[in-house]
Protein backbone atom coordinates (compact mmCIF):
# COMPACT_ATOMS: atom_id res chain seq x y z
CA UNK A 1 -45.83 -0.17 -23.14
CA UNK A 2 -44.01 2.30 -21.33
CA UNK A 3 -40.17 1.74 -20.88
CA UNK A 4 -38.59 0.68 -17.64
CA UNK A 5 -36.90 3.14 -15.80
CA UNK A 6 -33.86 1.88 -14.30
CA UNK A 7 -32.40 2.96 -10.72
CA UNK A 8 -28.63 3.04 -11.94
CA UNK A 9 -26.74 2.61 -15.16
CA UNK A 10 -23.89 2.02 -15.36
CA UNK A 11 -21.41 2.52 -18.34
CA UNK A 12 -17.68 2.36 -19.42
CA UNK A 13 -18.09 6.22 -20.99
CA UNK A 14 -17.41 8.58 -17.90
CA UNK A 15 -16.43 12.26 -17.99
CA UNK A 16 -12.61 13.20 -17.50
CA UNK A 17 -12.85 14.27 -14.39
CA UNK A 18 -15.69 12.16 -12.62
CA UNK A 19 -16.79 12.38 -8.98
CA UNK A 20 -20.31 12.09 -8.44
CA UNK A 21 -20.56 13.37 -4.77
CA UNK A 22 -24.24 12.87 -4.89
CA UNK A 23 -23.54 8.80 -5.54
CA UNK A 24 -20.88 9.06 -3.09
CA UNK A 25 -23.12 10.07 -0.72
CA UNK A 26 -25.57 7.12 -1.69
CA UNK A 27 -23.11 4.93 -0.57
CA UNK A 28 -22.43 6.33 2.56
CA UNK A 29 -22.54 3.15 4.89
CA UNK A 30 -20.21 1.40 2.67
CA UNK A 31 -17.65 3.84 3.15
CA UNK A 32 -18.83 3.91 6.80
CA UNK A 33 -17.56 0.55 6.89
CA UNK A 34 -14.94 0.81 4.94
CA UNK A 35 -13.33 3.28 7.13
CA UNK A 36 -14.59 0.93 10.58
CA UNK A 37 -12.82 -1.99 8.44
CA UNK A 38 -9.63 0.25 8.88
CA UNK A 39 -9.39 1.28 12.28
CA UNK A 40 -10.60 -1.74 13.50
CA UNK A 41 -8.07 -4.35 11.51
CA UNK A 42 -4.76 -2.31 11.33
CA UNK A 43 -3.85 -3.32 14.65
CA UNK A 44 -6.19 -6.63 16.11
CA UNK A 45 -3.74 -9.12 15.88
CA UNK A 46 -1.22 -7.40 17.01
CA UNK A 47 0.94 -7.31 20.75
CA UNK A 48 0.53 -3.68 21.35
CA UNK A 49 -2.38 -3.00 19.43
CA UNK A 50 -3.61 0.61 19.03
CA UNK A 51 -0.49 1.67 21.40
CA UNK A 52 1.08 1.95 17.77
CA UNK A 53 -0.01 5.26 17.60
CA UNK A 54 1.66 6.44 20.26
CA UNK A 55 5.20 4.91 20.09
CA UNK A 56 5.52 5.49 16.57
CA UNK A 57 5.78 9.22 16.61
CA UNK A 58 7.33 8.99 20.36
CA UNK A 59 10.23 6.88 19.19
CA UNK A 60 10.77 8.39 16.40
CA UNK A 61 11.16 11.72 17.42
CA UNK A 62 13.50 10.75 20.37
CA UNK A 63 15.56 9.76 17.35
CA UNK A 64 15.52 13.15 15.34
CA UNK A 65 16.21 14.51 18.52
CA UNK A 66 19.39 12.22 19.35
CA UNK A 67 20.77 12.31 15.76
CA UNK A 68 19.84 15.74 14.25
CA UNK A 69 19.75 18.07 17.60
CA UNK A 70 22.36 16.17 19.82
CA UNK A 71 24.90 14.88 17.36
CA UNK A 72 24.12 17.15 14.45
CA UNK A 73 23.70 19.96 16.38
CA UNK A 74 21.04 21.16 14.20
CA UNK A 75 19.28 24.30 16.45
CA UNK A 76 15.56 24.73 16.51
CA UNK A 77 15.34 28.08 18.14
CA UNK A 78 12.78 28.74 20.90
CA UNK A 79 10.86 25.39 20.34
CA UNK A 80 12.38 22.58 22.28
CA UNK A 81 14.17 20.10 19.80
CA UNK A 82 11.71 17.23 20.92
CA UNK A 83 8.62 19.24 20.35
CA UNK A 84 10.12 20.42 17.08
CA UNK A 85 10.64 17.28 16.13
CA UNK A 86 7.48 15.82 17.00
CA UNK A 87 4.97 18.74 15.57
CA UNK A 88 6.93 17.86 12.10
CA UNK A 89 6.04 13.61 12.43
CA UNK A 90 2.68 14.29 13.73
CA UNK A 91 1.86 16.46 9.97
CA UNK A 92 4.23 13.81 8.04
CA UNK A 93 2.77 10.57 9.12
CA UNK A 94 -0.52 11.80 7.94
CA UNK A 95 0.11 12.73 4.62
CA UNK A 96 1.97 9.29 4.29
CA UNK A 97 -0.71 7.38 5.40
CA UNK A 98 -2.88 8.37 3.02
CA UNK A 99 -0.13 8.24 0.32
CA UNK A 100 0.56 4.76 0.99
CA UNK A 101 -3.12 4.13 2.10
CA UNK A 102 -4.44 4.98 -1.36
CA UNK A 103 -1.42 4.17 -3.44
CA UNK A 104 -2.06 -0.09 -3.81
CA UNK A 105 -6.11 0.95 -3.97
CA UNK A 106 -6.72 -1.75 -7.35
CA UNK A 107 -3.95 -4.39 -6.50
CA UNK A 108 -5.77 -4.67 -2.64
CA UNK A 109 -8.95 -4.35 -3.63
CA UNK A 110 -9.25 -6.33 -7.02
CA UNK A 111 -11.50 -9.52 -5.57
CA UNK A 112 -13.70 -6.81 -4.62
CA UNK A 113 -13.90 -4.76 -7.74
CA UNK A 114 -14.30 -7.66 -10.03
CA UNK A 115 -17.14 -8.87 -8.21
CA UNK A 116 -19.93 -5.93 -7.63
CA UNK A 117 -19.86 -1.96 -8.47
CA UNK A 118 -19.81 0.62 -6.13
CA UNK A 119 -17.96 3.93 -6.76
CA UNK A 120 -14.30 3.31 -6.36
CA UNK A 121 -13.45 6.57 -5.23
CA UNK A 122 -14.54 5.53 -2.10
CA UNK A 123 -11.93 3.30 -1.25
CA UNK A 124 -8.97 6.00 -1.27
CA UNK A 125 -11.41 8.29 0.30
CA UNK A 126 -12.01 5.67 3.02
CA UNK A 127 -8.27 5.81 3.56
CA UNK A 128 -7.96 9.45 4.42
CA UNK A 129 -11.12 9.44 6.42
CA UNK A 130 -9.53 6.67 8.59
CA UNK A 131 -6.21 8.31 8.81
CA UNK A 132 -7.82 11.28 10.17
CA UNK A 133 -9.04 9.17 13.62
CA UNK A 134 -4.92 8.05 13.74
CA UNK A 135 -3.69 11.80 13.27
CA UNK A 136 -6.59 12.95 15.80
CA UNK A 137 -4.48 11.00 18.62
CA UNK A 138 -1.20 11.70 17.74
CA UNK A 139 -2.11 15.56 17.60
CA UNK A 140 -3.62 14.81 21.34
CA UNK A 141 0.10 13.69 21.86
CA UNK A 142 1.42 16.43 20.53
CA UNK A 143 -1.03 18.98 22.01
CA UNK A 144 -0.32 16.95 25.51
CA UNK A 145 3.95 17.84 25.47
CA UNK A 146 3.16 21.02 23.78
CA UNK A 147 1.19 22.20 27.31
CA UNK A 148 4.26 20.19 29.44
CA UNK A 149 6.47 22.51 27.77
CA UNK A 150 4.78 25.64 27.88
CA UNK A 151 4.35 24.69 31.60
CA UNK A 152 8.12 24.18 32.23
CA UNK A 153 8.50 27.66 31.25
CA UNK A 154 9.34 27.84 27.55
CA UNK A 155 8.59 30.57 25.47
CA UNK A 156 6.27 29.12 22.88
CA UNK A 157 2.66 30.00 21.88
CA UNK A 158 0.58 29.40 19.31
CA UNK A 159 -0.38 32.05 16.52
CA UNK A 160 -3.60 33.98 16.01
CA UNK A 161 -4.18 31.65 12.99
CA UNK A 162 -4.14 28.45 15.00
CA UNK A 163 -7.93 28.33 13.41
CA UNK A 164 -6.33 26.94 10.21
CA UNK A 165 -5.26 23.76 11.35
CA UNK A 166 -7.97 22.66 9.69
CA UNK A 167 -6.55 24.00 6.23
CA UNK A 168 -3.40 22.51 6.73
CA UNK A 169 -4.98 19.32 7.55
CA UNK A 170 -6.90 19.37 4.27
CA UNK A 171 -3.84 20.03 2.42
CA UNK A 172 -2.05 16.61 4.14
CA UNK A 173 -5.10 14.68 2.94
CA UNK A 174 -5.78 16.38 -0.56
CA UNK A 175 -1.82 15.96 -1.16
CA UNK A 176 -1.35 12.50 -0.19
CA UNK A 177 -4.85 11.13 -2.05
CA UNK A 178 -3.94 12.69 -5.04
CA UNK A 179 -0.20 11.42 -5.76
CA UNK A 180 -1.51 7.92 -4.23
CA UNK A 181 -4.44 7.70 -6.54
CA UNK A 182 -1.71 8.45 -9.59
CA UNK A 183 0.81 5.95 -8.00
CA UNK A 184 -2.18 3.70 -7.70
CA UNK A 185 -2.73 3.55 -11.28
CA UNK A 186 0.88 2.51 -12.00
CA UNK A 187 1.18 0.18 -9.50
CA UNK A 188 -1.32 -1.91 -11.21
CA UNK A 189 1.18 -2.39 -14.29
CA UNK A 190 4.35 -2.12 -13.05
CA UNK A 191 4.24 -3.99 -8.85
CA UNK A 192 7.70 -3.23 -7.91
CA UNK A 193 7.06 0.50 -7.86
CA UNK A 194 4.98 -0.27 -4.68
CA UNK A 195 8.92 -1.40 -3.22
CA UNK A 196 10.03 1.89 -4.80
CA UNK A 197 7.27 4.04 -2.66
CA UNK A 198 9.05 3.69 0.46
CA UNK A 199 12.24 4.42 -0.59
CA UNK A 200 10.88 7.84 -2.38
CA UNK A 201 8.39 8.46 0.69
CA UNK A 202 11.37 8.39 3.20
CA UNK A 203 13.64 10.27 1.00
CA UNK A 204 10.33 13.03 0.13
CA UNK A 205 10.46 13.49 4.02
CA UNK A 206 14.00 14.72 4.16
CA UNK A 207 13.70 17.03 1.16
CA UNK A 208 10.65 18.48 2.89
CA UNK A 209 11.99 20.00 6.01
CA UNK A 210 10.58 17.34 8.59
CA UNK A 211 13.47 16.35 10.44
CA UNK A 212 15.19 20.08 10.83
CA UNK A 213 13.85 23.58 10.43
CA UNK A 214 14.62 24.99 6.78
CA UNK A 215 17.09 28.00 8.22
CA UNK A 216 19.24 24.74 8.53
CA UNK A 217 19.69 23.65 4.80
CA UNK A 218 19.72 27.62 3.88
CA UNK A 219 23.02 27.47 6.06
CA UNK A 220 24.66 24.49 5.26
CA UNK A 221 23.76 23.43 1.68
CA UNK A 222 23.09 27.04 0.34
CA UNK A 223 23.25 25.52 -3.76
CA UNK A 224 20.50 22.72 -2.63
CA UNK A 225 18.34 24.89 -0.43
CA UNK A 226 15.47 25.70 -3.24
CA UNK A 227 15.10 22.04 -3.54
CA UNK A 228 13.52 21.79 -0.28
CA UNK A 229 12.24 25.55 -0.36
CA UNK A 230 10.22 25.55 -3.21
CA UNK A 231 8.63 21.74 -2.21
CA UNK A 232 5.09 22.48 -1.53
CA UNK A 233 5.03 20.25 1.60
CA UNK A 234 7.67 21.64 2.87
CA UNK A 235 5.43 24.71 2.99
CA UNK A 236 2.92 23.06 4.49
CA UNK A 237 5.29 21.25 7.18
CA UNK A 238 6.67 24.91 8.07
CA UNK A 239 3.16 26.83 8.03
CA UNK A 240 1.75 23.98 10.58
CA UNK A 241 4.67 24.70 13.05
CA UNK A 242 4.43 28.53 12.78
CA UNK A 243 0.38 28.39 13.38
CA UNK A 244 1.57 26.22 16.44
CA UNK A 245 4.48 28.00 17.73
CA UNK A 246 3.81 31.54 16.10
CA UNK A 247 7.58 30.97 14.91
CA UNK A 248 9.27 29.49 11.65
CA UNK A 249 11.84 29.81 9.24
CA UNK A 250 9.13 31.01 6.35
CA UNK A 251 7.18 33.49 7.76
CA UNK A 252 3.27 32.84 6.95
CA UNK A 253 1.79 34.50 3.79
CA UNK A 254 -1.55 34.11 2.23
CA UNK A 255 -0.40 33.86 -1.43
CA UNK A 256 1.96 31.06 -0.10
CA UNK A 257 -0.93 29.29 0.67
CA UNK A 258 -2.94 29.63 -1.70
CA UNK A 259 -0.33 28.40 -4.27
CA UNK A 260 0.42 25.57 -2.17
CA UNK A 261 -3.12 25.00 -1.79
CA UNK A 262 -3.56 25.24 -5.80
CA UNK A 263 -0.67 22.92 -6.36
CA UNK A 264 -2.53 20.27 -4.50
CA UNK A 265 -5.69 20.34 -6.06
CA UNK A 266 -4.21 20.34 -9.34
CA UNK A 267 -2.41 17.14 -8.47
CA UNK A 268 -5.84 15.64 -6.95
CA UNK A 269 -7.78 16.18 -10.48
CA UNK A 270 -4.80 14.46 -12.04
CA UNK A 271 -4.84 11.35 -9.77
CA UNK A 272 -8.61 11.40 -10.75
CA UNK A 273 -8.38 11.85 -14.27
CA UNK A 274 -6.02 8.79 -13.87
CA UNK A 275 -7.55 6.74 -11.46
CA UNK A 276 -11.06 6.85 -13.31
CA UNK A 277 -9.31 6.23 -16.51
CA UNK A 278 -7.59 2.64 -14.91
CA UNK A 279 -10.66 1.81 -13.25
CA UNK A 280 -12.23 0.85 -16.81
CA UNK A 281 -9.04 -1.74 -17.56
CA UNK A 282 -7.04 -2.40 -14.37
CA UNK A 283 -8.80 -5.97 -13.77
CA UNK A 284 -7.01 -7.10 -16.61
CA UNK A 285 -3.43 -6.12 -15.63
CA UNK A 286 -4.19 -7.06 -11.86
């Protein structure tokens, strides 16, 4: 009698580094509605709804501007304080999105888990995905005072390598899923580090050149200035106002990138490594 042959198997033993894209792929309308799931709940029972996306980076840049530019008196050169400002929030809120997205994957999604299999990868990949349609409007935002400025007559325009937005973009994501997926398996031990994320995610912003351009720390904190310098998303905060303004304190450079870029997949494999090594035991620590 011949054997059966089964569909799927699946097994506790997985490779170090696991991500089966063509499974991935084979669930494709459950992360399809993951990712609807998402967009569509964030903001349905709330007053404002989806306007969220527009007043949070709004507001808060009128505040950089007010406390940084006004009373600081921190200069941004050619590019007007406000769109300085707001270029920086519009990168930022991305990556922390899918930082904080991703980083409470097993806690959030343990009824589900414990109940039927599907690759769990998908769920922090759902995250970014979603995040993108968020970042999509505030870079209309952006891209909307960017050409009210350049109309009023400033002296701004964007480089010859606006074409790697895209890059930049992938860096945000790759960056922010892979420290969330390693904060995600410690989170499922230890819950009050999910209180410590937004204490280190707001503090991470400052230390990576958001709020004021990096010729401003060179200037005033001199001894601290490689703290920020050598952050890699502070690289990736600078190189995304340069290909948008064609000017920046660090002037663009390939191997730059490509570091930076290196960086971040090496901390992506290690959130795998760690997130498919806690997927075999988190449900009984959750």
């Amino acid at each position: 009698m011949e054997e059966d042959k089964w569909l799927y198997e699946i097994s506790s033993k997985k490779k170090l580094i696991d991500l089966n894209f063509k499974e991935i792929w084979r669930y494709r309308d459950l992360l399809f509605l993951f990712v609807k799931r998402d967009i569509v709940t964030v903001y349905k029972q709330t007053v404002l709804g989806p306007l969220w996306f527009f007043i949070q980076p709004l507001f808060t840049s009128v505040v950089f501007t007010l406390v940084f530019n006004n009373i600081a008196n921190i200069d941004t050169g050619l590019v007007p304080a406000f769109l300085f400002n707001l270029s920086g929030i519009t990168a930022w809120n991305y990556f922390k999105v899918c930082l904080t997205g991703t980083s409470n994957t097993f806690r959030s999604n343990a009824g589900i888990f414990g109940k039927v299999y599907f690759p769990r990868f998908i769920v922090p990949l759902s995250k970014v995905i979603s995040n993108l349609f968020k970042f999509g409007i505030q870079l209309l935002i952006l891209t909307g005072f960017y050409c009210y400025y350049v109309y009023l007559g400033h002296d701004i325009t964007p480089s010859v390598l606006i074409l790697l937005i895209p890059v930049y973009i992938f860096l945000l994501a790759i960056y922010g899923l892979g420290f969330g997926m390693v904060i995600s398996t410690f989170t499922t031990k230890y819950r009050d580090l999910s209180i410590l994320l937004g204490f280190a995610t707001q503090l991470l912003m400052y230390l990576s050149a958001v709020p004021y351009p990096l010729s401003a720390i060179k200037e005033k904190q001199p001894e601290y200035s490689w703290i920020v310098e050598y952050n890699p998303l502070t690289q990736i905060i600078e190189g995304f106002r340069y290909i948008l303004f064609g000017v920046s304190d660090t002037p663009f450079n390939w191997s730059t990138l490509g570091i930076t870029a290196a960086i971040g997949i090496g901390i992506f494999f290690i959130g795998l490594i760690l997130f498919n090594r806690t997927e075999k035991t988190f449900i009984d620590t959750v």
